[in-house]
PDB file of N, CA and C in Angstrom:
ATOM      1  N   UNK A   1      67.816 114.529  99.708  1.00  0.00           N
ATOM      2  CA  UNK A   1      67.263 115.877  99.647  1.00  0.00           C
ATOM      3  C   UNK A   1      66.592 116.198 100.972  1.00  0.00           C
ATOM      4  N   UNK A   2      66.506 117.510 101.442  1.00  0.00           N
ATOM      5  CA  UNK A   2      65.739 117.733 102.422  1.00  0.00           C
ATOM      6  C   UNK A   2      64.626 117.883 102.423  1.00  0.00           C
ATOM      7  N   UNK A   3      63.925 117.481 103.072  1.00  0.00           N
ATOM      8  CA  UNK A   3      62.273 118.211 103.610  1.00  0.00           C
ATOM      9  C   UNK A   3      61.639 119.338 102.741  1.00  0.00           C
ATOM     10  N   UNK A   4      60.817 118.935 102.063  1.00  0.00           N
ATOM     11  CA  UNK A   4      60.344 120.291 101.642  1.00  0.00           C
ATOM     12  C   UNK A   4      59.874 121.484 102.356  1.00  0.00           C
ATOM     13  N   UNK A   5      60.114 122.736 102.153  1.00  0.00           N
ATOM     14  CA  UNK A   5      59.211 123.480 102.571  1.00  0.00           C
ATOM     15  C   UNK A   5      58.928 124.403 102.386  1.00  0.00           C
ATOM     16  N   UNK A   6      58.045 125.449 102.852  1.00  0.00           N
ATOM     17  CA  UNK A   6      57.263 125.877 101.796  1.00  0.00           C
ATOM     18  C   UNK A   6      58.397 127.938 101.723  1.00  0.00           C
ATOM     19  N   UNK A   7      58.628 127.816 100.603  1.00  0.00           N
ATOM     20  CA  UNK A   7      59.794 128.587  99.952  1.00  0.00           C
ATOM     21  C   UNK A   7      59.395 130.161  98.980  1.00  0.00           C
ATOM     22  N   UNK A   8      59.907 130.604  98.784  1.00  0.00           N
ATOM     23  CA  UNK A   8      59.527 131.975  97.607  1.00  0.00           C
ATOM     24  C   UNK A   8      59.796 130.609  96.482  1.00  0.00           C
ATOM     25  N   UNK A   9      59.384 130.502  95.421  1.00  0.00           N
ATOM     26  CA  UNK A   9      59.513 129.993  94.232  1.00  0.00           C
ATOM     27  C   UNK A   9      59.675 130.961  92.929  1.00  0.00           C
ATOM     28  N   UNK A  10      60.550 130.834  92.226  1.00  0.00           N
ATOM     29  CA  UNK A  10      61.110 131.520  91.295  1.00  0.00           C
ATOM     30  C   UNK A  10      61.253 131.006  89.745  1.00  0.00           C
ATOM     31  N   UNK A  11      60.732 131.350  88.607  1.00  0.00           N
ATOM     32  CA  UNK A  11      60.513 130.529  87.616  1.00  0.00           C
ATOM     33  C   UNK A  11      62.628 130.880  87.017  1.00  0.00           C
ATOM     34  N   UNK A  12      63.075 129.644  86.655  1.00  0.00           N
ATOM     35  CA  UNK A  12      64.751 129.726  86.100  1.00  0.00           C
ATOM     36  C   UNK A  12      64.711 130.561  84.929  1.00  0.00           C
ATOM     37  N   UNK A  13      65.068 131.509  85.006  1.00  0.00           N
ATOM     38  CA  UNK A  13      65.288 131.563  83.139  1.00  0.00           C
ATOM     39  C   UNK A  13      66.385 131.516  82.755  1.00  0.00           C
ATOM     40  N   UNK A  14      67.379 131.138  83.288  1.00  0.00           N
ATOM     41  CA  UNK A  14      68.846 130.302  82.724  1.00  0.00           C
ATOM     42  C   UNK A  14      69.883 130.010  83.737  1.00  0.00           C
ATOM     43  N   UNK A  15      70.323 129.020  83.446  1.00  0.00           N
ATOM     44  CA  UNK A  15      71.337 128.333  84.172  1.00  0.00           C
ATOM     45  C   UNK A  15      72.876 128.223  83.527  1.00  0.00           C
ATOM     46  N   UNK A  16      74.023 128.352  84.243  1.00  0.00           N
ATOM     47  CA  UNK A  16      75.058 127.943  83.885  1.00  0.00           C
ATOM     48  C   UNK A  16      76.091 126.866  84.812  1.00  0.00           C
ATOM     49  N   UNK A  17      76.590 126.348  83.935  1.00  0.00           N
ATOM     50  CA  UNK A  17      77.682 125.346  85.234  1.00  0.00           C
ATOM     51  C   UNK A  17      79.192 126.090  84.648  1.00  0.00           C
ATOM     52  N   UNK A  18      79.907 126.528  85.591  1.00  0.00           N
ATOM     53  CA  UNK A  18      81.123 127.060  85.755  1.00  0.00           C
ATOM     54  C   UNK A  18      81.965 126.080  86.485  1.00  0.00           C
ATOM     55  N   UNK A  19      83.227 125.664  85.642  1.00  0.00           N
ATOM     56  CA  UNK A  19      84.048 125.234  86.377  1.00  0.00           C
ATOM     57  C   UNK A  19      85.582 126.043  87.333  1.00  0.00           C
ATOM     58  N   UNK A  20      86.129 125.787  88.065  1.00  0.00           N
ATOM     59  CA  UNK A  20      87.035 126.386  88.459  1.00  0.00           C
ATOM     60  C   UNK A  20      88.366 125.745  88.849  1.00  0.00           C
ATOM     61  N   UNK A  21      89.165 126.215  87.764  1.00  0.00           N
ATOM     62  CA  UNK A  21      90.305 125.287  87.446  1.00  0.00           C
ATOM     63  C   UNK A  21      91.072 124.955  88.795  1.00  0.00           C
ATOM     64  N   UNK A  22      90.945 125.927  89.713  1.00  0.00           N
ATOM     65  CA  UNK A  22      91.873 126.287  90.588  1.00  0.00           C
ATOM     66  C   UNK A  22      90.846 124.942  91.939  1.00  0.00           C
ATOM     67  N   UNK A  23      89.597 124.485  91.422  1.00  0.00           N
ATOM     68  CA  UNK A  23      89.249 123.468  92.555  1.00  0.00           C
ATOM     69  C   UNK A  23      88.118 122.430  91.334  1.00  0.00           C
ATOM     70  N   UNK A  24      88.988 121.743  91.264  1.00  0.00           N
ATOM     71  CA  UNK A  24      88.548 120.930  90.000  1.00  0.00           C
ATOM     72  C   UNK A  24      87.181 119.372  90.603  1.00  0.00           C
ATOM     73  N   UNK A  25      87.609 119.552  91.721  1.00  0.00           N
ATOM     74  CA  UNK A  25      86.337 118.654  92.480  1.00  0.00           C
ATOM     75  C   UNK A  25      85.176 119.307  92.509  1.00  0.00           C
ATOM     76  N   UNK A  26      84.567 120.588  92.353  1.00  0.00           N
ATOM     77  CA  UNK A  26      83.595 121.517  92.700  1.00  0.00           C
ATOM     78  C   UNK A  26      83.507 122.412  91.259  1.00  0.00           C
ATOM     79  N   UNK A  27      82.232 122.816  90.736  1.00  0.00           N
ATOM     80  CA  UNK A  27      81.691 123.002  89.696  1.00  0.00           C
ATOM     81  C   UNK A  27      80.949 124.006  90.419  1.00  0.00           C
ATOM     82  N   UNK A  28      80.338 125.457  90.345  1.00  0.00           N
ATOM     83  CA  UNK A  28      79.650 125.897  90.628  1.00  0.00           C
ATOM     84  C   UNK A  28      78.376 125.790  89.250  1.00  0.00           C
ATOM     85  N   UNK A  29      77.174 126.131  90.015  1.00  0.00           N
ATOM     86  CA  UNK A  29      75.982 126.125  89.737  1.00  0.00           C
ATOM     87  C   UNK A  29      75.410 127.541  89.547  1.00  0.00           C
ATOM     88  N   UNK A  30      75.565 128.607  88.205  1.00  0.00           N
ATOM     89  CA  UNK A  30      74.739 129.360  88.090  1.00  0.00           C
ATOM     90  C   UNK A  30      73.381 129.940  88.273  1.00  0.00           C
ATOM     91  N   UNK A  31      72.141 129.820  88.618  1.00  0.00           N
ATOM     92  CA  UNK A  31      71.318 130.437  87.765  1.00  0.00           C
ATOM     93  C   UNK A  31      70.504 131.607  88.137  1.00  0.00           C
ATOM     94  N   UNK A  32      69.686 131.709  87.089  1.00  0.00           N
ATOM     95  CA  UNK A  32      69.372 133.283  86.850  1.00  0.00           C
ATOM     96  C   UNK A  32      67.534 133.016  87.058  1.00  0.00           C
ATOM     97  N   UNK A  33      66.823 134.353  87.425  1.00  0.00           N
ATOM     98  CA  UNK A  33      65.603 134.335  88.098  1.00  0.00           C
ATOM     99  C   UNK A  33      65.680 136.149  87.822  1.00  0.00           C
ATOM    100  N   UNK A  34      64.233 136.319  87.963  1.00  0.00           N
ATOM    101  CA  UNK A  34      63.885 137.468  87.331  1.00  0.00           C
ATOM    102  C   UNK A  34      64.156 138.611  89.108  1.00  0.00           C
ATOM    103  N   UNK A  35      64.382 137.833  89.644  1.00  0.00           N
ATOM    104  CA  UNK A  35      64.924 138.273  91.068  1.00  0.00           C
ATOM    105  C   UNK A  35      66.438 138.535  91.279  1.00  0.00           C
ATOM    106  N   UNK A  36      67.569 137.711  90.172  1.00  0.00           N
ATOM    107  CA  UNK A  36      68.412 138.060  90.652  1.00  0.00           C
ATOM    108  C   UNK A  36      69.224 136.734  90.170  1.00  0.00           C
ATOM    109  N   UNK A  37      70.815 136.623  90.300  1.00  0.00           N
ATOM    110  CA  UNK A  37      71.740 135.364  90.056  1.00  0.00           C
ATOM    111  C   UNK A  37      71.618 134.903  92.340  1.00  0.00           C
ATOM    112  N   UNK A  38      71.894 133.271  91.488  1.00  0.00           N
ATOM    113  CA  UNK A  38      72.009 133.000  92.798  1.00  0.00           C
ATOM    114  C   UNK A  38      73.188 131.606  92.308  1.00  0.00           C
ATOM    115  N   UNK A  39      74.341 131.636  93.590  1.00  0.00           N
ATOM    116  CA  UNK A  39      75.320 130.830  92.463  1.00  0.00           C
ATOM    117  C   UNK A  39      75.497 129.162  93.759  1.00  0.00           C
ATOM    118  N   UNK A  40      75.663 128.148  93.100  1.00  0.00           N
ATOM    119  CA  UNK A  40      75.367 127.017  94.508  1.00  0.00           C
ATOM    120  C   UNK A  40      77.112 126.321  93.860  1.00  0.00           C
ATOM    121  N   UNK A  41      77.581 125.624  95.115  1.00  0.00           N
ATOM    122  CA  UNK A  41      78.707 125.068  94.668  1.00  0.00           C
ATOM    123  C   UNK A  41      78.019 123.555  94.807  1.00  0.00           C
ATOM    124  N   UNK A  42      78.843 122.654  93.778  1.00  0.00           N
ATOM    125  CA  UNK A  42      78.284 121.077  93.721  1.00  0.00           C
ATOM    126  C   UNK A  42      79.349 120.467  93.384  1.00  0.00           C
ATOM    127  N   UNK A  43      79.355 118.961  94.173  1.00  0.00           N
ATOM    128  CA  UNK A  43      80.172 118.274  93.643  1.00  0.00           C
ATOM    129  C   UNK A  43      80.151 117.350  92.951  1.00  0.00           C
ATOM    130  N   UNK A  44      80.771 116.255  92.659  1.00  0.00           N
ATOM    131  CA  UNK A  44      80.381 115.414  91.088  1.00  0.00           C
ATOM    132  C   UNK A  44      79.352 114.875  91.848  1.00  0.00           C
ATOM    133  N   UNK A  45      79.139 114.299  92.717  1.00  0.00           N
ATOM    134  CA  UNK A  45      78.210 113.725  93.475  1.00  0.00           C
ATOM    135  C   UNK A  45      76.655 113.746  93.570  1.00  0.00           C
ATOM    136  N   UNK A  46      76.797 115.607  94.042  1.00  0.00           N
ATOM    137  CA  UNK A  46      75.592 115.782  94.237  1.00  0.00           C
ATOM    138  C   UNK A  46      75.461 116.245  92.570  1.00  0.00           C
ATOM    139  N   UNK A  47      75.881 116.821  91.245  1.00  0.00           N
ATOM    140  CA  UNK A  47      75.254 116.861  89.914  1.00  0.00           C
ATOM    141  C   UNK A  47      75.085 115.976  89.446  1.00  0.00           C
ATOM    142  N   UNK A  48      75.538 114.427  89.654  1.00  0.00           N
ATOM    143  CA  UNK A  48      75.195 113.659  89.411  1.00  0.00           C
ATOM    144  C   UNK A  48      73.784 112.947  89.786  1.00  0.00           C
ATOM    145  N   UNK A  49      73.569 113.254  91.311  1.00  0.00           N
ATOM    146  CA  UNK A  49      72.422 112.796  91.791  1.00  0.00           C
ATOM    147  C   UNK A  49      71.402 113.541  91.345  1.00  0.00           C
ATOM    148  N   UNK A  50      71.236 115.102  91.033  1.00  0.00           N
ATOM    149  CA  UNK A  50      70.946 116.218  90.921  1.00  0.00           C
ATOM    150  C   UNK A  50      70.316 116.105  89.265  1.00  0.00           C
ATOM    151  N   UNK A  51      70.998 114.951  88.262  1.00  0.00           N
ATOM    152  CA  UNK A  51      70.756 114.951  86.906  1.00  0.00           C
ATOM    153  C   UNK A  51      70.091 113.895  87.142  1.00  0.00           C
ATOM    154  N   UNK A  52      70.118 112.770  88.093  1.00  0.00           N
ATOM    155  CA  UNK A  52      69.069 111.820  88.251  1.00  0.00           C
ATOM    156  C   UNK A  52      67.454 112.280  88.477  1.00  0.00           C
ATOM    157  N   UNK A  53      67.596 112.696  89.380  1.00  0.00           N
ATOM    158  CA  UNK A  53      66.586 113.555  89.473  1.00  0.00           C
ATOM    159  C   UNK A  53      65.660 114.193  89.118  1.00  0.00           C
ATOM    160  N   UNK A  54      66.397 115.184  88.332  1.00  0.00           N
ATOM    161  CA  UNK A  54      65.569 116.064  87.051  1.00  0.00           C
ATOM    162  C   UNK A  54      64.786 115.335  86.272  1.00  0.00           C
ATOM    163  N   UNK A  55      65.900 113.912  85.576  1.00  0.00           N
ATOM    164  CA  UNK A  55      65.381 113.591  84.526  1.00  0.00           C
ATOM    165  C   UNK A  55      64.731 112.521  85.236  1.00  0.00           C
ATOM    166  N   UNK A  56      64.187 111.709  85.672  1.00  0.00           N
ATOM    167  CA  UNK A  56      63.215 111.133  86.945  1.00  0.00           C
ATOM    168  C   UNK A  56      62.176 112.495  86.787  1.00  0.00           C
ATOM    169  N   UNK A  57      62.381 113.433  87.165  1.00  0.00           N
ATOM    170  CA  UNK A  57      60.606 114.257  87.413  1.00  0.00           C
ATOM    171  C   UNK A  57      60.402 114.776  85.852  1.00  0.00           C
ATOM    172  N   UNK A  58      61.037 115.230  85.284  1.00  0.00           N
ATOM    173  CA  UNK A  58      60.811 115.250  83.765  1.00  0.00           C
ATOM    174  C   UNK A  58      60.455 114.512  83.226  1.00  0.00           C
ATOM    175  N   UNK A  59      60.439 112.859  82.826  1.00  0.00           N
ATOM    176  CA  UNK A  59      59.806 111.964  82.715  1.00  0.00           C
ATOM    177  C   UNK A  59      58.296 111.971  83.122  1.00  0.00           C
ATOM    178  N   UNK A  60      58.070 112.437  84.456  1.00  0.00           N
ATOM    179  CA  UNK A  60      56.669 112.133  84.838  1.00  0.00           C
ATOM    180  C   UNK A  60      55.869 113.076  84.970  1.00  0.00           C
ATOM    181  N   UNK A  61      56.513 114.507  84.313  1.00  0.00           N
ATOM    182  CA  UNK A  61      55.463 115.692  83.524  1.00  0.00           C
ATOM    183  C   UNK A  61      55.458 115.589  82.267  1.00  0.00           C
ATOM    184  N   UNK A  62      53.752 116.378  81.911  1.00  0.00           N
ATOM    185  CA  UNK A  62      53.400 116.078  80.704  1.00  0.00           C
ATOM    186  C   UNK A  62      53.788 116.823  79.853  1.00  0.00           C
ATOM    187  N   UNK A  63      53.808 116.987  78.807  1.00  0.00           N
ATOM    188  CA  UNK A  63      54.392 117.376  77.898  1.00  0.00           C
ATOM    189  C   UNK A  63      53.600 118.529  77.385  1.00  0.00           C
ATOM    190  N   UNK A  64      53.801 119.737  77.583  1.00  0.00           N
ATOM    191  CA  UNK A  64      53.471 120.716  77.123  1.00  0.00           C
ATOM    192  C   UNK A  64      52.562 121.435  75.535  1.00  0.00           C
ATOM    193  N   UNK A  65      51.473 121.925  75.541  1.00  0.00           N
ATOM    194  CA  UNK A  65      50.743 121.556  74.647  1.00  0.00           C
ATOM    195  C   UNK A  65      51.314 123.071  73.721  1.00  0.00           C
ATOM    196  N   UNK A  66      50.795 123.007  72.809  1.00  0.00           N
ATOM    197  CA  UNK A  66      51.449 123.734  71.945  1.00  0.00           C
ATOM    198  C   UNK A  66      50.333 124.467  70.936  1.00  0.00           C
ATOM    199  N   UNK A  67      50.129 125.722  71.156  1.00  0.00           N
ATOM    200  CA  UNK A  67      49.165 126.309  70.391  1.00  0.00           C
ATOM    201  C   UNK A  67      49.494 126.668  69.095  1.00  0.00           C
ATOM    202  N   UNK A  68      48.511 126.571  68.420  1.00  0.00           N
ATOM    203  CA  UNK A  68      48.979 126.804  66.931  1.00  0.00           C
ATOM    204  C   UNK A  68      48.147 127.587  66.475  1.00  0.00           C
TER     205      UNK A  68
END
């Protein structure tokens, strides 16, 4: 991954993965933001590394409290 830095940040409110028959190595990356679609191309590679990841920092946030 690169360098962080410091970015507009945008909360997701949905994602899709699209495949495209016509390039079956490459999966595009949907998602949606109250700003707008923004679409990323990926390959098995990087969604693979990309699902490591997630679930690596998901693991080490807490778990959301829940009002009742």
């Amino acid at each position: 991954m690169a360098d962080e830095q410091e970015l507009p940040a945008y909360p997701i409110r949905a994602y899709q993965l699209i495949p495209d028959p016509n390039q079956p190595t490459v999966v595009a990356l949907a998602i949606e933001t109250d700003q707008g679609h923004s679409l990323f191309l990926a390959t098995r590679e990087i969604l693979e590394d990309l699902g490591r990841d997630l679930l690596e920092r998901a693991a080490r946030m807490p778990f959301k409290q829940h009002q009742t």
